[in-house]
Protein backbone atom coordinates (compact mmCIF):
# COMPACT_ATOMS: atom_id res chain seq x y z
CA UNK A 1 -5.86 20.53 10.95
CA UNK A 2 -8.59 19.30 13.09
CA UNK A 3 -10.89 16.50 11.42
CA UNK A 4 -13.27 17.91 8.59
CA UNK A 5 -17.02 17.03 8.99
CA UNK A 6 -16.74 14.84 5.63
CA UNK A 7 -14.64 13.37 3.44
CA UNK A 8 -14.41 11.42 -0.09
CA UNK A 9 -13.23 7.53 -0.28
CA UNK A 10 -11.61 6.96 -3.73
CA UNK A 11 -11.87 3.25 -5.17
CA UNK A 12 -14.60 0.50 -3.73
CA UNK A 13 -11.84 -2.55 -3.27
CA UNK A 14 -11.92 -4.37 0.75
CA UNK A 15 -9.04 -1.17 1.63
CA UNK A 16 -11.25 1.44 0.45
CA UNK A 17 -14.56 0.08 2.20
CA UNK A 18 -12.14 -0.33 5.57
CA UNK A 19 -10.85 3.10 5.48
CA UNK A 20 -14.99 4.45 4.51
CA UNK A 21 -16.08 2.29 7.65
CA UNK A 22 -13.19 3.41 10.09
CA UNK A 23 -14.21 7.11 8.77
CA UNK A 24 -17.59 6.86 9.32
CA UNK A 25 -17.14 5.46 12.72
CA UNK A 26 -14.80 8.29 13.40
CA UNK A 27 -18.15 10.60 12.82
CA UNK A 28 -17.01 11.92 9.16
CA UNK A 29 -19.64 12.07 6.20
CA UNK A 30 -17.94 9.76 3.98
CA UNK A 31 -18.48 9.59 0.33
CA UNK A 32 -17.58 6.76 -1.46
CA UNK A 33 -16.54 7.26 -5.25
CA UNK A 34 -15.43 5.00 -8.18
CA UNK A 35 -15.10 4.74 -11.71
CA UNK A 36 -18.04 3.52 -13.65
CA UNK A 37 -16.71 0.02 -14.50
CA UNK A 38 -16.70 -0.39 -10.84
CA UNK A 39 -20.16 0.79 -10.50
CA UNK A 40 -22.01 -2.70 -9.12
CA UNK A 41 -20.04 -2.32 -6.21
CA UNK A 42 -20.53 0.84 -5.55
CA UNK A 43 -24.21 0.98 -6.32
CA UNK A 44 -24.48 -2.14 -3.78
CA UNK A 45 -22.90 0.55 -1.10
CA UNK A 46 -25.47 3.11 -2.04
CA UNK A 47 -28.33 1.19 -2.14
CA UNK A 48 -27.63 -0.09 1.25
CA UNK A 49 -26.85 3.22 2.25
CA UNK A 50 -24.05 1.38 4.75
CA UNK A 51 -21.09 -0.98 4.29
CA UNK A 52 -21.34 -4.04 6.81
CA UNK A 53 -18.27 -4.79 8.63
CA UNK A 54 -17.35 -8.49 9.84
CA UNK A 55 -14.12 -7.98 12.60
CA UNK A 56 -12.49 -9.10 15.30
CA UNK A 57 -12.64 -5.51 16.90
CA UNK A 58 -16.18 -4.41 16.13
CA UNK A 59 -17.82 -7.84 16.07
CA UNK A 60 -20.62 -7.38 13.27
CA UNK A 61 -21.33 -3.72 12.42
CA UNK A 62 -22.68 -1.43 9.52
CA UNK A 63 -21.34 2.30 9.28
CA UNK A 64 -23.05 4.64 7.36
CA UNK A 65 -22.33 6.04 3.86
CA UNK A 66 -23.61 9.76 2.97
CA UNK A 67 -23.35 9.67 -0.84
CA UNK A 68 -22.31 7.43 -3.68
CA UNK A 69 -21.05 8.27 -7.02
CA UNK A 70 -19.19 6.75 -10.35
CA UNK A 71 -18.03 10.56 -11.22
CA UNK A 72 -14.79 10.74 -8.43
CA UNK A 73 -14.42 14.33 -10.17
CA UNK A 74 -17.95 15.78 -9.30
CA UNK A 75 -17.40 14.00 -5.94
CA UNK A 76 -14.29 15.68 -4.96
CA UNK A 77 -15.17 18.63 -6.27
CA UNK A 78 -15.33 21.28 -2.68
CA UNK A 79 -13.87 18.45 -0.90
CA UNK A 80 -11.26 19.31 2.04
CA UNK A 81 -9.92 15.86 2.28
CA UNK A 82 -9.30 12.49 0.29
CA UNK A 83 -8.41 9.26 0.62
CA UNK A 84 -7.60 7.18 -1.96
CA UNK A 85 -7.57 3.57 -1.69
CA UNK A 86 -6.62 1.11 -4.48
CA UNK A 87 -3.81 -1.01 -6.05
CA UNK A 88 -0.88 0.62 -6.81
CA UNK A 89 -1.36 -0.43 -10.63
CA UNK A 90 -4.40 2.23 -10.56
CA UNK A 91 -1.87 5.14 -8.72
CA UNK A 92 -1.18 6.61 -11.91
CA UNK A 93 -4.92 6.89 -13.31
CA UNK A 94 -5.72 8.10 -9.96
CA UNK A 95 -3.44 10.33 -10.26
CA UNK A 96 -4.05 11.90 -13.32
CA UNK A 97 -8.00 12.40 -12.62
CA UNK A 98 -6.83 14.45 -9.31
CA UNK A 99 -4.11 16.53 -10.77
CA UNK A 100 -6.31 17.98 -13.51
CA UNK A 101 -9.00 18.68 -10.34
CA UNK A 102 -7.71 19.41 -7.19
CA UNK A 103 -7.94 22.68 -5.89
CA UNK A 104 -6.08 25.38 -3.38
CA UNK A 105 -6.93 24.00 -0.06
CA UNK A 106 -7.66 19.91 -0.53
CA UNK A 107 -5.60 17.35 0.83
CA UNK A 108 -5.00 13.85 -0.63
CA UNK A 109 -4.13 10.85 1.60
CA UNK A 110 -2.97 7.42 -0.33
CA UNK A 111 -3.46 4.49 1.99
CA UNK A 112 -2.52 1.56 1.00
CA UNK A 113 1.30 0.31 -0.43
CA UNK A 114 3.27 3.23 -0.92
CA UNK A 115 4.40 5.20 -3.99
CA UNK A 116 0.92 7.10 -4.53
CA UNK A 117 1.87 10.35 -2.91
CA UNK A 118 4.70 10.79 -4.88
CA UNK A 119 2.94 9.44 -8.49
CA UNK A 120 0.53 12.51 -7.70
CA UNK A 121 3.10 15.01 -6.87
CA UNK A 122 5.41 13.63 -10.06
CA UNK A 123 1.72 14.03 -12.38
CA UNK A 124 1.25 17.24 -10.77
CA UNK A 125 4.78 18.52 -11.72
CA UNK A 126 4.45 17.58 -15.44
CA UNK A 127 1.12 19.43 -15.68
CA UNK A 128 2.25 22.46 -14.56
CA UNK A 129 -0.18 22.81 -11.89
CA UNK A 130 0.59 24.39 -8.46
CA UNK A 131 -2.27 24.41 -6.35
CA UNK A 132 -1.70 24.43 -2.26
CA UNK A 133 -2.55 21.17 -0.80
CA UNK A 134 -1.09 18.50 1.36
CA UNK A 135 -0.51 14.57 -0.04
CA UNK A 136 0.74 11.77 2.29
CA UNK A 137 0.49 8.34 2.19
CA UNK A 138 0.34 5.19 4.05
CA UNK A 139 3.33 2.16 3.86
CA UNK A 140 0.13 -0.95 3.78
CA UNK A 141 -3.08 -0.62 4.71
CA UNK A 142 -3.86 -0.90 8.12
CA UNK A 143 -6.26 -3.59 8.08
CA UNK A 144 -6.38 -7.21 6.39
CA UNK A 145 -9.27 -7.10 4.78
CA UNK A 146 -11.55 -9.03 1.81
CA UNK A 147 -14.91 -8.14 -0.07
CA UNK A 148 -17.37 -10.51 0.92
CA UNK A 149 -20.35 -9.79 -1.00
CA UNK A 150 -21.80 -6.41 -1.86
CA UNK A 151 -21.21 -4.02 0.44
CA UNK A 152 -19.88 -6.51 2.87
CA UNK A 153 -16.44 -6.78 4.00
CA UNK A 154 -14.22 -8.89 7.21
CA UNK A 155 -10.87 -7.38 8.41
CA UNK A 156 -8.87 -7.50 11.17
CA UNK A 157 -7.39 -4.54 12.44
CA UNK A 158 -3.41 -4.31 12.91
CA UNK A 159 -2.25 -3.55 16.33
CA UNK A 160 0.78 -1.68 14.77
CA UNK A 161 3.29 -1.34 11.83
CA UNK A 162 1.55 1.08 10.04
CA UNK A 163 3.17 4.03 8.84
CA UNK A 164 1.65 7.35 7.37
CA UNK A 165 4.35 9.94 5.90
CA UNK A 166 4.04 13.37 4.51
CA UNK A 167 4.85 14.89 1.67
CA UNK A 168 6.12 17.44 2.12
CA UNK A 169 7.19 16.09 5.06
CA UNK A 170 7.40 18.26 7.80
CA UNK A 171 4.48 20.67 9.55
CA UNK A 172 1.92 18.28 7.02
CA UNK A 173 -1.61 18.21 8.88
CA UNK A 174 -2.52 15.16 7.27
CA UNK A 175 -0.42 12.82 9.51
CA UNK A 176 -1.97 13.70 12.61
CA UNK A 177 -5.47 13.33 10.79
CA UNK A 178 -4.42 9.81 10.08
CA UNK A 179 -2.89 9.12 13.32
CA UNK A 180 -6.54 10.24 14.67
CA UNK A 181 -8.57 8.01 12.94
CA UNK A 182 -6.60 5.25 12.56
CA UNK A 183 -4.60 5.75 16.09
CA UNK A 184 -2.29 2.90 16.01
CA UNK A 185 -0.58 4.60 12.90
CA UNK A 186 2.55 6.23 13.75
CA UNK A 187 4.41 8.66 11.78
CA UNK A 188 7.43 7.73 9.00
CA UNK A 189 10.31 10.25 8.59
CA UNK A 190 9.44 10.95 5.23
CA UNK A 191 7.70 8.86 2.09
CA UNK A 192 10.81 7.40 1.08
CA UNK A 193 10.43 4.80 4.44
CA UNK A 194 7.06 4.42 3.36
CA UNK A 195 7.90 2.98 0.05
CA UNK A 196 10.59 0.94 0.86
CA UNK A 197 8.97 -0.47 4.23
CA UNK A 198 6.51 -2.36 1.85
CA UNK A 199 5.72 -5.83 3.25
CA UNK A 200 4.15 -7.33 0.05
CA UNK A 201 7.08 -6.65 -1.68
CA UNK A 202 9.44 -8.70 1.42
CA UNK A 203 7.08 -11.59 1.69
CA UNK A 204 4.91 -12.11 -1.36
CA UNK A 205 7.40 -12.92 -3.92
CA UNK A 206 10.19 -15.28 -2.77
CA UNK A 207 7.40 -17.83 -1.40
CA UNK A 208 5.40 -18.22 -4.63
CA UNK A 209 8.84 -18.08 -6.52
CA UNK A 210 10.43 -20.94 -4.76
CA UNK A 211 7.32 -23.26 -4.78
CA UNK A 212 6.34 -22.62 -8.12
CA UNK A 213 5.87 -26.23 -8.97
CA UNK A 214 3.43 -27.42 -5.44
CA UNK A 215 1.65 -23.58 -6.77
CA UNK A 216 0.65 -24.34 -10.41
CA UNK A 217 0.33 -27.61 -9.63
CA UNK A 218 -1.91 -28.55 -7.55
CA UNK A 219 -5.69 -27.65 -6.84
CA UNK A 220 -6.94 -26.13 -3.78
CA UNK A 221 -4.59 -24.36 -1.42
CA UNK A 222 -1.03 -23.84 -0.59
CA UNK A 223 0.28 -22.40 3.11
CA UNK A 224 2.16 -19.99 1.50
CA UNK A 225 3.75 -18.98 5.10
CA UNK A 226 4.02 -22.47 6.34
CA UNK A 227 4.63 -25.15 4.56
CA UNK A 228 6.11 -22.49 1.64
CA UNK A 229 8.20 -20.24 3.92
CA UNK A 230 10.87 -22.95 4.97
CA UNK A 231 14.10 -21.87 6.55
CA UNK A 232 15.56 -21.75 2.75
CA UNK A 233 12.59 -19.09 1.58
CA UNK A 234 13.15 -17.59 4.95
CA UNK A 235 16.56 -16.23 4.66
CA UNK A 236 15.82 -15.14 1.12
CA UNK A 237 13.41 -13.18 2.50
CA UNK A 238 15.50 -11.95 5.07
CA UNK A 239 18.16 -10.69 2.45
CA UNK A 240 15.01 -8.59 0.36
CA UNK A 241 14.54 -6.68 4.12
CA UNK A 242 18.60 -6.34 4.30
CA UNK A 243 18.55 -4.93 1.11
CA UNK A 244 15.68 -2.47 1.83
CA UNK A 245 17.12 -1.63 5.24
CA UNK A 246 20.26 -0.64 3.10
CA UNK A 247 18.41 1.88 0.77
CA UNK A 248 16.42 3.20 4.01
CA UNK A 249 20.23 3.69 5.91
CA UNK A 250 21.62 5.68 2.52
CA UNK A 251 18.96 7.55 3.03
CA UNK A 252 19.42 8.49 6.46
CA UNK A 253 16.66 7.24 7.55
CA UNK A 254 16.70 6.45 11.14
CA UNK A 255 14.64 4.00 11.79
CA UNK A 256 15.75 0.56 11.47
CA UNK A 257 12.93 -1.68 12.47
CA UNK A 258 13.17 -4.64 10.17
CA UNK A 259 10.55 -7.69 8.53
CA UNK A 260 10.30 -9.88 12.01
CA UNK A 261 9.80 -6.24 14.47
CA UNK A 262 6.96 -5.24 11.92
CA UNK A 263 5.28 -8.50 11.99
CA UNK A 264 5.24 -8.58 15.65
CA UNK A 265 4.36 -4.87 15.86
CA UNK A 266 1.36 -5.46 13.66
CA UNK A 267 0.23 -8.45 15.78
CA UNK A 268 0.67 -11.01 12.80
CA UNK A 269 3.68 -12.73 15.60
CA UNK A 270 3.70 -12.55 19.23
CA UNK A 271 7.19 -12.38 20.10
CA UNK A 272 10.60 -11.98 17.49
CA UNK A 273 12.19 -15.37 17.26
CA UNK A 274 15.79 -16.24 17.29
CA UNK A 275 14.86 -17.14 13.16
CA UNK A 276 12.63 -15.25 10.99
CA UNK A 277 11.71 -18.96 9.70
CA UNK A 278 10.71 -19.52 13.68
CA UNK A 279 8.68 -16.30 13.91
CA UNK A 280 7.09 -16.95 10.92
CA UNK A 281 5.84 -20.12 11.87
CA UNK A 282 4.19 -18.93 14.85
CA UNK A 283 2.74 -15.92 13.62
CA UNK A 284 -1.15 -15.75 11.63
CA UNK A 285 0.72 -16.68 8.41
CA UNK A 286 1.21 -19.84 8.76
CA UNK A 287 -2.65 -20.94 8.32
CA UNK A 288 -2.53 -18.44 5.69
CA UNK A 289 -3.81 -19.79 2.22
CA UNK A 290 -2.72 -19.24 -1.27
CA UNK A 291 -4.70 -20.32 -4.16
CA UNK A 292 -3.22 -22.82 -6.71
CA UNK A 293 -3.53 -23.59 -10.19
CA UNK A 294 -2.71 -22.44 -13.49
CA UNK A 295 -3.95 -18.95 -13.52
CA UNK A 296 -2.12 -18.40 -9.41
CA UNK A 297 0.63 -16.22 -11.28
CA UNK A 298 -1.88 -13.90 -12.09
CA UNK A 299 -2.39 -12.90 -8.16
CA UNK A 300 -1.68 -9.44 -7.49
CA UNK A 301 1.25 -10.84 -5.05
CA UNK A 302 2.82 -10.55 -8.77
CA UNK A 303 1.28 -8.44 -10.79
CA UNK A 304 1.56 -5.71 -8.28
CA UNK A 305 4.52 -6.02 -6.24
CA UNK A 306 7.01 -6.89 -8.81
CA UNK A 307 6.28 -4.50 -10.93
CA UNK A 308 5.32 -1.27 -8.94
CA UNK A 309 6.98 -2.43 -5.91
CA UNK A 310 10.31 -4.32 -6.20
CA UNK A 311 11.35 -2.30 -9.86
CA UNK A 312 10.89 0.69 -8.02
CA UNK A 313 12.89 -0.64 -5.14
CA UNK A 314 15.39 -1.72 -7.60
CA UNK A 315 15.41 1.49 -8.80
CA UNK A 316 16.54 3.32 -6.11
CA UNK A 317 19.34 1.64 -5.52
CA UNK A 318 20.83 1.90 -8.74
CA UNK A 319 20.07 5.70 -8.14
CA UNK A 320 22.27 5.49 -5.19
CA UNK A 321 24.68 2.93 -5.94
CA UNK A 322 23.87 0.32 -3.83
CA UNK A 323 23.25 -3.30 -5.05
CA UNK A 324 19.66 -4.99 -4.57
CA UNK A 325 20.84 -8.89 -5.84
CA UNK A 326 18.19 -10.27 -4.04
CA UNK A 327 15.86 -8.41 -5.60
CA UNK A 328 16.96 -7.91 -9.01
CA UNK A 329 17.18 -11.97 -9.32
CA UNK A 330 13.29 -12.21 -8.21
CA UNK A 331 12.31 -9.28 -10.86
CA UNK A 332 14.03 -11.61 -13.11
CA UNK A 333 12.63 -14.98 -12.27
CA UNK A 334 8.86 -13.91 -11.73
CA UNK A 335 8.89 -12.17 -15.00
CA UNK A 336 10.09 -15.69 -16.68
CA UNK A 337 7.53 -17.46 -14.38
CA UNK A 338 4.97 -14.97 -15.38
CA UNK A 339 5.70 -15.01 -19.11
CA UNK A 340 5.57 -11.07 -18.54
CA UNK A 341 8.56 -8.49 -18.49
CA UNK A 342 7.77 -6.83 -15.05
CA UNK A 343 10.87 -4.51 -15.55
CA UNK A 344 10.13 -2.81 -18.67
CA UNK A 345 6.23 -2.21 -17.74
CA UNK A 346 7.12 -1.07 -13.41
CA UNK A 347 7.74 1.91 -11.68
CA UNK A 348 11.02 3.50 -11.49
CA UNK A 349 12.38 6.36 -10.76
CA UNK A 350 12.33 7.87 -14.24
CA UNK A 351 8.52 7.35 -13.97
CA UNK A 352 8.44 10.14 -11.72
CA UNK A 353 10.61 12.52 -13.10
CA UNK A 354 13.67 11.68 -9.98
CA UNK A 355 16.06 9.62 -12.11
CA UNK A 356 19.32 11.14 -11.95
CA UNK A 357 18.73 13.18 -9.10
CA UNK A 358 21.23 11.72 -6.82
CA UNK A 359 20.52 10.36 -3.12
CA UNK A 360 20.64 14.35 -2.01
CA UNK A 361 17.91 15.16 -4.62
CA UNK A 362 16.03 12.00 -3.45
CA UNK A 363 15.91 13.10 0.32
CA UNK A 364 15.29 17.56 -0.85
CA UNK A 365 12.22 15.90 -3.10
CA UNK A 366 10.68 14.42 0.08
CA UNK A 367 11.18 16.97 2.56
CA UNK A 368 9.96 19.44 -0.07
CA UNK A 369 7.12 17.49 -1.71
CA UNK A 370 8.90 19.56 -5.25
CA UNK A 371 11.25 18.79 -7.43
């Protein structure tokens, strides 16, 4: 599948103006949709007619948007491809909208933390609704990038570490689209490595856990890599990517890059360390800031990857009998911390119909994209 002459952005957070810029560079007609209670932003976008673009790699640029609209379903409607880009808290809505609307001959790519390809093929299933297109998805975005003002956005590009899996997962044109317009993606074996290679969920958590008090407590900021990510938070880090890299070997998948390769392969690091604790302290991270306070347990480096990230990690390895301590004790502690019960309200298997299915069913449901 050679790149179609236009294409529809879903959401109108920093990930979906990226991806709208980096397709409108890439000479696509790019239509950016959201739902009305998101409308300011995207009525900013269309008034502007552009999104402005603040980067290392393009210096100070605008890119041109074709259309705007707060009705995604009128704007996808004739549409060979779609990318959707937003929290994985708003998969399942997202997910619901395109299974009642997609049609013979669309394609669907989630990009972003994995887990949306296979919340639309798991919505799709219960509906009873066939039709012939391709979903993949994307293991993070492949930018860092924040909303600015309206319309506005800064990001720096990665250099590597991005991931972009089928699914089905073999002979799926939508991996070599995204390797085209975003060329320092490479392809995952299947979406399995993209959900479980999910860096939010390694290094989000056990730093705001273990410096809980220094977090709530103070005002201003916290160097949540530096001064939070001490050898001790290190290794527990270090044991959530063992764990992970466990689930990804019963799985057979092959590739067994870990935490410190991917932050030097997305140019975060410069060089792998003899400590993860060393390479994180001379990687980007270390200046990076964390707000404090008493509402900083409401960040979305909770809300969203305990819940639809580590649960569903979690969840997998109960499904194939191999133990996730590590992360099971940090589901635990940042639901007390949070005064919220992250396990009973995340993703698991269940939620998408694959509980019970065994690790063979697991690995058939990804190469087949059915189940």
């Amino acid at each position: 599948m050679s790149l179609p002459e236009s294409v529809v952005v879903l959401g109108s957070g920093a990930g979906a103006l990226s991806c709208s810029v980096e397709l409108s560079l890439a000479g696509l007609k790019v239509t950016l949709a959201d739902l009305p209670r998101f409308a300011d932003g995207v009525n900013a976008v269309g008034a502007a007619g552009e999104i402005r673009l603040r980067c290392p790699w393009h210096g100070e640029t605008t890119a041109p948007v074709a259309a705007t609209g707060t009705d995604p379903a009128a704007a996808i409607a004739g549409q060979e491809l779609i990318v959707v880009s937003v929290p994985a808290f708003g998969h399942q809505a997202w997910a619901d909208l395109l299974a009642a609307e997609l049609k013979d001959g669309q394609s669907v790519l989630w990009v972003g933390e994995g887990g949306g390809a296979l919340t639309l093929a798991a919505t799709l299933r219960r509906t009873g609704r066939r039709p012939a297109v391709h979903i993949a998805e994307t293991n993070s975005l492949p930018y860092g990038a924040r909303v600015r003002g309206p319309g506005l956005i800064t990001a720096s590009r990665k250099s590597g570490g991005t991931l972009v899996a089928g699914l089905p997962a073999e002979d799926n044109p939508l991996v070599g689209i995204a390797c085209e317009v975003w060329p320092w993606m490479s392809p995952a074996e299947n979406v399995w490595e993209t959900t479980l290679l999910n860096f939010n969920a390694i290094d989000h958590v056990p730093p705001i856990i273990c410096n809980l008090g220094a977090i709530e407590g103070r005002t201003g900021s916290f160097l949540l890599w530096g001064e939070g990510a001490s050898p001790a938070v290190s290794r527990m880090i270090e044991r959530i990517d063992a764990e992970l890299l466990a689930l990804r070997g019963a799985l057979g998948l092959v590739n067994t890059d870990g935490y410190a390769d991917y932050l030097v392969a997305q140019g975060f690091a410069p060089r792998r360390e003899p400590t993860l604790h060393a390479t994180l302290q001379s990687s980007s991270f270390a200046a990076s800031t964390f707000p404090c306070g008493p509402d900083a347990l409401k960040s979305r480096y909770l809300t969203e990857d305990v819940p639809y990230a580590l649960v569903l990690m979690a969840s997998i390895g109960d499904e194939l009998d191999i133990p996730t301590p590590t992360i099971d004790s940090l589901i635990h502690l940042a639901s007390v911390a949070a005064g919220t019960d992250f396990q009973a309200g995340g993703r698991t298997l269940a939620d998408l119909d694959l509980a019970g299915v065994g690790r063979d069913g697991l690995v058939a449901a990804a190469r087949e994209g059915q189940w």
